[in-house]
N, C-alpha and C. Protein backbone atom coordinates (compact mmCIF):
# COMPACT_ATOMS: atom_id res chain seq x y z
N UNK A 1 295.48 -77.36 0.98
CA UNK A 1 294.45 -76.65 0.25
C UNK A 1 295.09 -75.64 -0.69
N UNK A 2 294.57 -75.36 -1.68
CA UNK A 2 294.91 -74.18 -2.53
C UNK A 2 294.14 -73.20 -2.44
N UNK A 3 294.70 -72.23 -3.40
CA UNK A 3 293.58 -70.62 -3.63
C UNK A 3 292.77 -71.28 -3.45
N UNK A 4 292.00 -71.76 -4.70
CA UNK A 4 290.92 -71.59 -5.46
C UNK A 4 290.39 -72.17 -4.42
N UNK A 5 290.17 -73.29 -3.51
CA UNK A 5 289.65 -74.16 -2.37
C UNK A 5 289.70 -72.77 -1.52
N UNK A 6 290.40 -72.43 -1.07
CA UNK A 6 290.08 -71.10 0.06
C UNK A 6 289.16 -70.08 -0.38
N UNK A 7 289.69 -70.06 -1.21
CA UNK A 7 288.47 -68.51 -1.75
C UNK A 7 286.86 -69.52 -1.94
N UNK A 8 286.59 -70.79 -2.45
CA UNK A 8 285.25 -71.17 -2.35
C UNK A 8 285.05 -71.17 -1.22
N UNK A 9 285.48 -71.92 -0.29
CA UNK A 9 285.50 -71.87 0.98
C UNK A 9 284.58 -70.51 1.75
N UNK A 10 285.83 -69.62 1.24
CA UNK A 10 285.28 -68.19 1.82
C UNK A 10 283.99 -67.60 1.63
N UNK A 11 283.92 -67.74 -0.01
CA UNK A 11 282.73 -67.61 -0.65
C UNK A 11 281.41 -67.79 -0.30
N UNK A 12 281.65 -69.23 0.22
CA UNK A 12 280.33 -70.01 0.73
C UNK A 12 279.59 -69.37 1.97
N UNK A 13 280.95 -69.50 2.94
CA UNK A 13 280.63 -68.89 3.97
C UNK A 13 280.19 -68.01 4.11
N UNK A 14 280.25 -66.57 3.11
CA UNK A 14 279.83 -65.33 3.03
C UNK A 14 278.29 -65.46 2.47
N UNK A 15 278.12 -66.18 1.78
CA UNK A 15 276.52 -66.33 0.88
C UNK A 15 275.69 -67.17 2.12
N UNK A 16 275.96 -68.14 3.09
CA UNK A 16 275.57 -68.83 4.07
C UNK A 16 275.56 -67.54 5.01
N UNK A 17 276.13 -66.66 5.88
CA UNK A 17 275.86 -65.57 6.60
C UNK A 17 274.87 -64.87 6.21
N UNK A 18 274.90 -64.06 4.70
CA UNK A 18 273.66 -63.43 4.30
C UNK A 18 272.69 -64.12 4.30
N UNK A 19 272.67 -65.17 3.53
CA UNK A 19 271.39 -65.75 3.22
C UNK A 19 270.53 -66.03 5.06
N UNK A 20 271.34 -65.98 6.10
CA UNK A 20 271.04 -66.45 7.51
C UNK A 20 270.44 -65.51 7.92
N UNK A 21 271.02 -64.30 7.43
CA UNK A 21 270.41 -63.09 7.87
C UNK A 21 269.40 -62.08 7.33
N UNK A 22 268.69 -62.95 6.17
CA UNK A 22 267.54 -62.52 5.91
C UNK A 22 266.36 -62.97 6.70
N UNK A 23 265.31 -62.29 6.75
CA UNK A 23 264.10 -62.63 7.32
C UNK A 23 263.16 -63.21 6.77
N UNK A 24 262.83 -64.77 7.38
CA UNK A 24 261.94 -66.09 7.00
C UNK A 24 260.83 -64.78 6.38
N UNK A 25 260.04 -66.23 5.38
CA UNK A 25 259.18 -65.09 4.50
C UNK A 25 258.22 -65.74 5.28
N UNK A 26 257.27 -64.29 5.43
CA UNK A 26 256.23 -64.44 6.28
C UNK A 26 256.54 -63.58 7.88
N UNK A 27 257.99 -63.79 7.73
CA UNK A 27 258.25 -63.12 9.09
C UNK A 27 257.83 -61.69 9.56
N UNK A 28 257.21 -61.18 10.51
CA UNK A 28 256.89 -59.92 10.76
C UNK A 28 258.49 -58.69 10.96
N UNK A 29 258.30 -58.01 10.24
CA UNK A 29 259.58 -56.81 9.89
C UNK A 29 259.60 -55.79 11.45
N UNK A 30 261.08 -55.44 11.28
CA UNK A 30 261.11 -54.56 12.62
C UNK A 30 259.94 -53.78 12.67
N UNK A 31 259.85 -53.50 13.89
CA UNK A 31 258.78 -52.22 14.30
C UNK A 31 259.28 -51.07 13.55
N UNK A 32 259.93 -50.55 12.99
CA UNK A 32 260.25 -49.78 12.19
C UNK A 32 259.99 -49.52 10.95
N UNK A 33 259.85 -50.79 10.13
CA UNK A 33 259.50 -51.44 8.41
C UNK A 33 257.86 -51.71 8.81
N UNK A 34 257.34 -51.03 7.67
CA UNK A 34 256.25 -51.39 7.57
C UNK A 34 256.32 -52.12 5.92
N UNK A 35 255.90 -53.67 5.85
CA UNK A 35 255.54 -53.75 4.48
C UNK A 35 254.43 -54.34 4.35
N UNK A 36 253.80 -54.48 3.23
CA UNK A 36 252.29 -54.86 2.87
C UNK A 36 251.62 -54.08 2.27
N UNK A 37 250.38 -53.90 1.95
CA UNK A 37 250.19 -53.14 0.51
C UNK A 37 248.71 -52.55 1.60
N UNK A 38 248.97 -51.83 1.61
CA UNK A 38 248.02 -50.28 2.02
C UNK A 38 247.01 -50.09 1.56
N UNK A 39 247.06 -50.23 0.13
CA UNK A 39 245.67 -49.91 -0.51
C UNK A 39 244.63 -51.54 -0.36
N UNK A 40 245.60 -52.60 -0.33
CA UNK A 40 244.69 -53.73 0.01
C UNK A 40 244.15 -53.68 1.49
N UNK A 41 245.32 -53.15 2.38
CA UNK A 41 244.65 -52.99 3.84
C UNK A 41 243.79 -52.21 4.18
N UNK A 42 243.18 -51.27 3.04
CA UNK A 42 242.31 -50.49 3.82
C UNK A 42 241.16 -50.90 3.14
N UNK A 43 241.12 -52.09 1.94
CA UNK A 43 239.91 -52.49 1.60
C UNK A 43 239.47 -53.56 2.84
N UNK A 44 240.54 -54.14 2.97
CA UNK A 44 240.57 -55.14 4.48
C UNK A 44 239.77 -54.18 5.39
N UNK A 45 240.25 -53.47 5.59
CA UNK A 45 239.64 -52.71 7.06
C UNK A 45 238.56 -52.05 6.88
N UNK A 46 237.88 -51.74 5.67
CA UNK A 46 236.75 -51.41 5.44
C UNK A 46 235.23 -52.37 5.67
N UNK A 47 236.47 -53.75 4.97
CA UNK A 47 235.64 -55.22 5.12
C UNK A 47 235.41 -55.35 6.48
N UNK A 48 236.37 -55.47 7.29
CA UNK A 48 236.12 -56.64 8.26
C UNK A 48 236.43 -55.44 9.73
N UNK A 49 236.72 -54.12 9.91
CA UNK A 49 236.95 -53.44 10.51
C UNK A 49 235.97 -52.47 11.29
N UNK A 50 235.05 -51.81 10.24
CA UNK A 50 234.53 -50.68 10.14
C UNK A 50 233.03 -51.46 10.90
N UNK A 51 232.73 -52.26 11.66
CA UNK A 51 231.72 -52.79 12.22
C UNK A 51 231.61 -52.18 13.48
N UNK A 52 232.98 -51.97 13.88
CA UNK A 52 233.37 -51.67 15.21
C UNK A 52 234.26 -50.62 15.71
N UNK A 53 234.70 -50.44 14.40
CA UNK A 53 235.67 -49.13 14.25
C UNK A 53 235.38 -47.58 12.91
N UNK A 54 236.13 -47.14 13.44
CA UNK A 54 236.52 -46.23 12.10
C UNK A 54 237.47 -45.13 12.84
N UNK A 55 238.35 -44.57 11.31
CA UNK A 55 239.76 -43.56 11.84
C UNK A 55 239.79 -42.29 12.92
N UNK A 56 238.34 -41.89 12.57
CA UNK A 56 237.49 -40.41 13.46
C UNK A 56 237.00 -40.99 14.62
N UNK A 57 236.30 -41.44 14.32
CA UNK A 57 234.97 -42.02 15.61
C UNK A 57 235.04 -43.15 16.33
N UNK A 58 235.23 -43.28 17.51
CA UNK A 58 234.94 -44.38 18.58
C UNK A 58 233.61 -44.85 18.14
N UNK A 59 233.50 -46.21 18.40
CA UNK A 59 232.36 -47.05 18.21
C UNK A 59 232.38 -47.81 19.42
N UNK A 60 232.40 -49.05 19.01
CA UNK A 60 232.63 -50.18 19.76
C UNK A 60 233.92 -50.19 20.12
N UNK A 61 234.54 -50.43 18.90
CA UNK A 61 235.92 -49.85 19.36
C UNK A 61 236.32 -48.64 19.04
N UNK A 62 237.66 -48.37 19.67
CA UNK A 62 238.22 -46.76 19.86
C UNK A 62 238.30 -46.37 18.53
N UNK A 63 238.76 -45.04 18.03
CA UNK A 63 239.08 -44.41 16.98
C UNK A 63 240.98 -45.30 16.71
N UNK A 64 240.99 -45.57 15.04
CA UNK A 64 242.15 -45.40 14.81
C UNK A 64 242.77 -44.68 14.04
N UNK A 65 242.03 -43.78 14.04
CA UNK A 65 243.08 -42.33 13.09
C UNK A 65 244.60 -41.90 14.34
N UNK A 66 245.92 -42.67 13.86
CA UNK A 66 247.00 -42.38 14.72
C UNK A 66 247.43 -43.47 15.22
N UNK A 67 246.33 -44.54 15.02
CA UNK A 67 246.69 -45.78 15.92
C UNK A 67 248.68 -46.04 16.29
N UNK A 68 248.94 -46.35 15.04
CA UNK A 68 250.04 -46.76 14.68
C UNK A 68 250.72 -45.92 15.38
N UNK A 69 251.79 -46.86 16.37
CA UNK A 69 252.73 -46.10 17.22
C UNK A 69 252.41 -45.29 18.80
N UNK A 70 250.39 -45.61 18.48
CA UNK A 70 250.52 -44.82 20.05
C UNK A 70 250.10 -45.91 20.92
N UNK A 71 250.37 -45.60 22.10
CA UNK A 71 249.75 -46.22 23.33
C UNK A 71 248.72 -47.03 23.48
N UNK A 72 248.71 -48.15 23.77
CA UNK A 72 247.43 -48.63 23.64
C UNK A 72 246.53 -48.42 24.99
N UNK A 73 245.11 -48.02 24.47
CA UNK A 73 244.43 -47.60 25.88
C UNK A 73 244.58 -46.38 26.19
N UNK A 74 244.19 -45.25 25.19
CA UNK A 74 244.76 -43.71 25.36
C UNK A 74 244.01 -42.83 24.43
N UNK A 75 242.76 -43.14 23.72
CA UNK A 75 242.39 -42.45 22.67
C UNK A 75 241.10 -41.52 23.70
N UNK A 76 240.90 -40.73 24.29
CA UNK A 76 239.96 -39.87 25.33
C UNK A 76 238.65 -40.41 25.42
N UNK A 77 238.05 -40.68 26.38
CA UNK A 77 236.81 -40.98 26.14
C UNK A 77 236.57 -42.37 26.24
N UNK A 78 237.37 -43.19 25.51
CA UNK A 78 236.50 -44.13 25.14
C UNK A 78 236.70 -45.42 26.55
N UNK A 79 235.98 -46.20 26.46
CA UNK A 79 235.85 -47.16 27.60
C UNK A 79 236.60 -48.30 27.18
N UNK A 80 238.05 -48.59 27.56
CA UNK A 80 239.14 -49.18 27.73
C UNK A 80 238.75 -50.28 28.76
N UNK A 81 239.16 -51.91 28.32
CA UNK A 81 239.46 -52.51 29.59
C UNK A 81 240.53 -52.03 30.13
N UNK A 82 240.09 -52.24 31.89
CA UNK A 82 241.42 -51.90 32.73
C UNK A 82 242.75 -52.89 32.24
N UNK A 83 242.49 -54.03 31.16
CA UNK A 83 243.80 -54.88 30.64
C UNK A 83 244.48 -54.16 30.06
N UNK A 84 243.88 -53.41 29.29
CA UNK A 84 244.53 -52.83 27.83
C UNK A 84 244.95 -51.39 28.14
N UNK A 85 244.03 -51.04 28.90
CA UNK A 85 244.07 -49.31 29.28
C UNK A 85 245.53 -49.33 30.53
N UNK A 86 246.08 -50.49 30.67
CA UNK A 86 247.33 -50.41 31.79
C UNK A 86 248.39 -51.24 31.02
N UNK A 87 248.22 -52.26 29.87
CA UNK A 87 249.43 -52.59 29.67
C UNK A 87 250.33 -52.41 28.87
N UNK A 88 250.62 -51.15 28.90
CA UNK A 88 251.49 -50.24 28.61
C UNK A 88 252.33 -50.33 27.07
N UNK A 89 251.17 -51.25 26.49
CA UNK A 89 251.58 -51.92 25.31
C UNK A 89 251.54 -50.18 24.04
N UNK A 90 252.75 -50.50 23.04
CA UNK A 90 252.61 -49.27 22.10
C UNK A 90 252.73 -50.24 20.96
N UNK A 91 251.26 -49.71 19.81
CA UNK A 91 251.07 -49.90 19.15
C UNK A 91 252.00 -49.99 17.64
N UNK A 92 253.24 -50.91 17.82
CA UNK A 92 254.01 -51.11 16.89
C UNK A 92 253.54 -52.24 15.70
N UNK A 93 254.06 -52.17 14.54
CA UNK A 93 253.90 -53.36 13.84
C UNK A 93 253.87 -54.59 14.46
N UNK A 94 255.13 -54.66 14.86
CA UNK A 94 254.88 -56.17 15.76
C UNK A 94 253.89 -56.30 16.76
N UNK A 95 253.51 -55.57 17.62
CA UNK A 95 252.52 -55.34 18.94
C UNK A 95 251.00 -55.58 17.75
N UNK A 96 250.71 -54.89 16.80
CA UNK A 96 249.36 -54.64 16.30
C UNK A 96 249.54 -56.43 15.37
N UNK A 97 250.61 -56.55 14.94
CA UNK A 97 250.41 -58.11 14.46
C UNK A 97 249.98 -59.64 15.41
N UNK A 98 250.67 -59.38 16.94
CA UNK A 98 250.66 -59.93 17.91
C UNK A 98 248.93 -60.07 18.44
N UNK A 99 248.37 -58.90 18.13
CA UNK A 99 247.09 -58.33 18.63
C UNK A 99 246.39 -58.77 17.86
N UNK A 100 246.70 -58.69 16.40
CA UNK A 100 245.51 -58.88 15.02
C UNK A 100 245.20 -60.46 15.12
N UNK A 101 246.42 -61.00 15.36
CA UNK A 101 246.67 -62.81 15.68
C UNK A 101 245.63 -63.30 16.54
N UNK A 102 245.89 -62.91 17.73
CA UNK A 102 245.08 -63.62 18.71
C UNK A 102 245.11 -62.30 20.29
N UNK A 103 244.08 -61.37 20.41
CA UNK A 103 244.09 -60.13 20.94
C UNK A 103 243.84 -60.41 22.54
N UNK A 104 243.52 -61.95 22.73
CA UNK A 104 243.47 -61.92 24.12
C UNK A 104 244.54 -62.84 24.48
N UNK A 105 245.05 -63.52 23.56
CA UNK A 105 246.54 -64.78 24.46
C UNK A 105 247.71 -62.96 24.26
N UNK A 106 247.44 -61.96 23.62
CA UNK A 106 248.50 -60.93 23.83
C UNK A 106 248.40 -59.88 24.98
N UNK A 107 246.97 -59.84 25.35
CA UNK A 107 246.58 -58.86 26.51
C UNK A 107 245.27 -59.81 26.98
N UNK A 108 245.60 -60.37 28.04
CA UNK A 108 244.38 -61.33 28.49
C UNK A 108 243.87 -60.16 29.53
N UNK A 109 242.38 -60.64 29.25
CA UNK A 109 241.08 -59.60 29.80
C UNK A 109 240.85 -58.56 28.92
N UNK A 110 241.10 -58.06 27.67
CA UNK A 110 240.99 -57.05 26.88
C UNK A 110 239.58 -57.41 26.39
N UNK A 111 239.37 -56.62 25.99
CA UNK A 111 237.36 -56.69 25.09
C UNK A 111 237.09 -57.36 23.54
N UNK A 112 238.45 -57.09 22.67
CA UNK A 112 238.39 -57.34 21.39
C UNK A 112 237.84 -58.87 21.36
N UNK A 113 237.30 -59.32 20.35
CA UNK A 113 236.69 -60.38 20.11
C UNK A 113 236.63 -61.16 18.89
N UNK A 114 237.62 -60.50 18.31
CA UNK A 114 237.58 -60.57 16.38
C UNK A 114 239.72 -61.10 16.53
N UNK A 115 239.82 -61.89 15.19
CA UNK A 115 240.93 -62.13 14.83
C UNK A 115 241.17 -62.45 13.62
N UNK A 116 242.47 -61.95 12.94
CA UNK A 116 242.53 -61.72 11.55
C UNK A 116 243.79 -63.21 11.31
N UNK A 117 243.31 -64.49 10.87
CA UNK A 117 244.43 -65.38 11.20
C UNK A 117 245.22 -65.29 10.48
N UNK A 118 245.04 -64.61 8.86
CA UNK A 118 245.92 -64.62 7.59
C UNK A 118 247.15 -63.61 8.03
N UNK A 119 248.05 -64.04 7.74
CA UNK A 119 249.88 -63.19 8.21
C UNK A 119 249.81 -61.95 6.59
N UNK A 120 248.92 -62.66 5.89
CA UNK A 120 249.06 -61.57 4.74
C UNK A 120 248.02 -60.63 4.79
N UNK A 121 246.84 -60.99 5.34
CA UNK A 121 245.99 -59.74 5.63
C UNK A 121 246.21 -59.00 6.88
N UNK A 122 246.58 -59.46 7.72
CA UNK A 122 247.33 -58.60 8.94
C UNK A 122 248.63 -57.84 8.52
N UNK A 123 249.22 -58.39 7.93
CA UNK A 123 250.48 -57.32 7.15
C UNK A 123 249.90 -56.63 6.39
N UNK A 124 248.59 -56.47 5.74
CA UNK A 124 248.15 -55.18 5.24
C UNK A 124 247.75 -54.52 5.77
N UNK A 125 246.65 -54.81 6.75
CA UNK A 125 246.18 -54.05 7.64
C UNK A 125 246.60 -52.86 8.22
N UNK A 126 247.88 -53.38 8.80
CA UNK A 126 248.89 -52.87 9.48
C UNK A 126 249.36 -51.89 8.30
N UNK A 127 250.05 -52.08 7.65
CA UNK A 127 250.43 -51.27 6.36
C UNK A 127 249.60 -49.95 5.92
N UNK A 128 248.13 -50.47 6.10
CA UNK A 128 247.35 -49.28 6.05
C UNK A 128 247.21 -48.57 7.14
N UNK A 129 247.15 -49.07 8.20
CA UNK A 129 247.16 -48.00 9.67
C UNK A 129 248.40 -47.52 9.91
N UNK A 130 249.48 -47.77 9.25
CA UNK A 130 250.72 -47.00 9.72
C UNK A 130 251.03 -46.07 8.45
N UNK A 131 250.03 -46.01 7.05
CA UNK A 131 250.20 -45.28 6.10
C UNK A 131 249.71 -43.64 6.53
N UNK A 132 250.22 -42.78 5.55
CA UNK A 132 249.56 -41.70 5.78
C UNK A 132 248.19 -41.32 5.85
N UNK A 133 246.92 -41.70 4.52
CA UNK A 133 246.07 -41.93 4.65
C UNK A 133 244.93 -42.17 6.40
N UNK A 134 245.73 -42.91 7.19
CA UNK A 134 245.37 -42.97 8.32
C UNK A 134 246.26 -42.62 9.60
N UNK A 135 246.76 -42.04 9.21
CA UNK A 135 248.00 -41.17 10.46
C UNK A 135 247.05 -39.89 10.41
């Protein structure tokens, strides 16, 4: 082999590692990264949310002003299944995407009854409950 064969060689290999170590599109981002567009998620959550929710007030369902990052089954007051109110689940990106998907194959016996199947409207969603606006 020569240089020029070693160094492509090398080359390749280095663009094949990165490229490996990006994240499939569509893929849900660490619990840490929030991406998705905020201002679309809170038209989302106005749409398809606010039936049963809102950021202040328990309804049907609990308040999510804070959601993002706390405990699930912890907001005072409100009437928690004993599923949700014990499984010790914290409301991360990934946990609230897992939930938005399909809320009872993630906490079976929980109350929710609604599911958001689009990966792009659940990545907004999310985006807006972990924005400031709703913190």
């Amino acid at each position: 082999m020569n240089v020029t064969t070693i160094t492509g060689c090398a080359l390749s290999a280095m663009v094949s590692a990165l490229l490996a170590a990006l994240p499939a599109r569509g893929a849900t981002p660490p619990d840490g990264v929030v991406t998705g567009d905020a201002v679309r998620g809170h038209e989302l959550y106005q749409s398809r949310c606010t039936a049963c929710h809102s950021l202040d007030h328990s309804r049907i369902g609990p308040a999510h002003r804070g959601v993002f990052d706390r405990v699930a089954g912890s907001v005072p007051g409100f009437d928690y299944s004993p599923a949700l109110e014990h499984s010790g689940v914290r409301w991360t990106a990934t946990n609230l995407n897992r939930w938005l998907t399909d809320p009872e194959a993630f906490i079976p016996g929980q109350k929710m009854g609604y599911q958001v199947p689009d990966p792009v409207d659940r990545r907004d969603i999310i985006a807006f409950l972990a924005s400031p606006a709703a913190r």
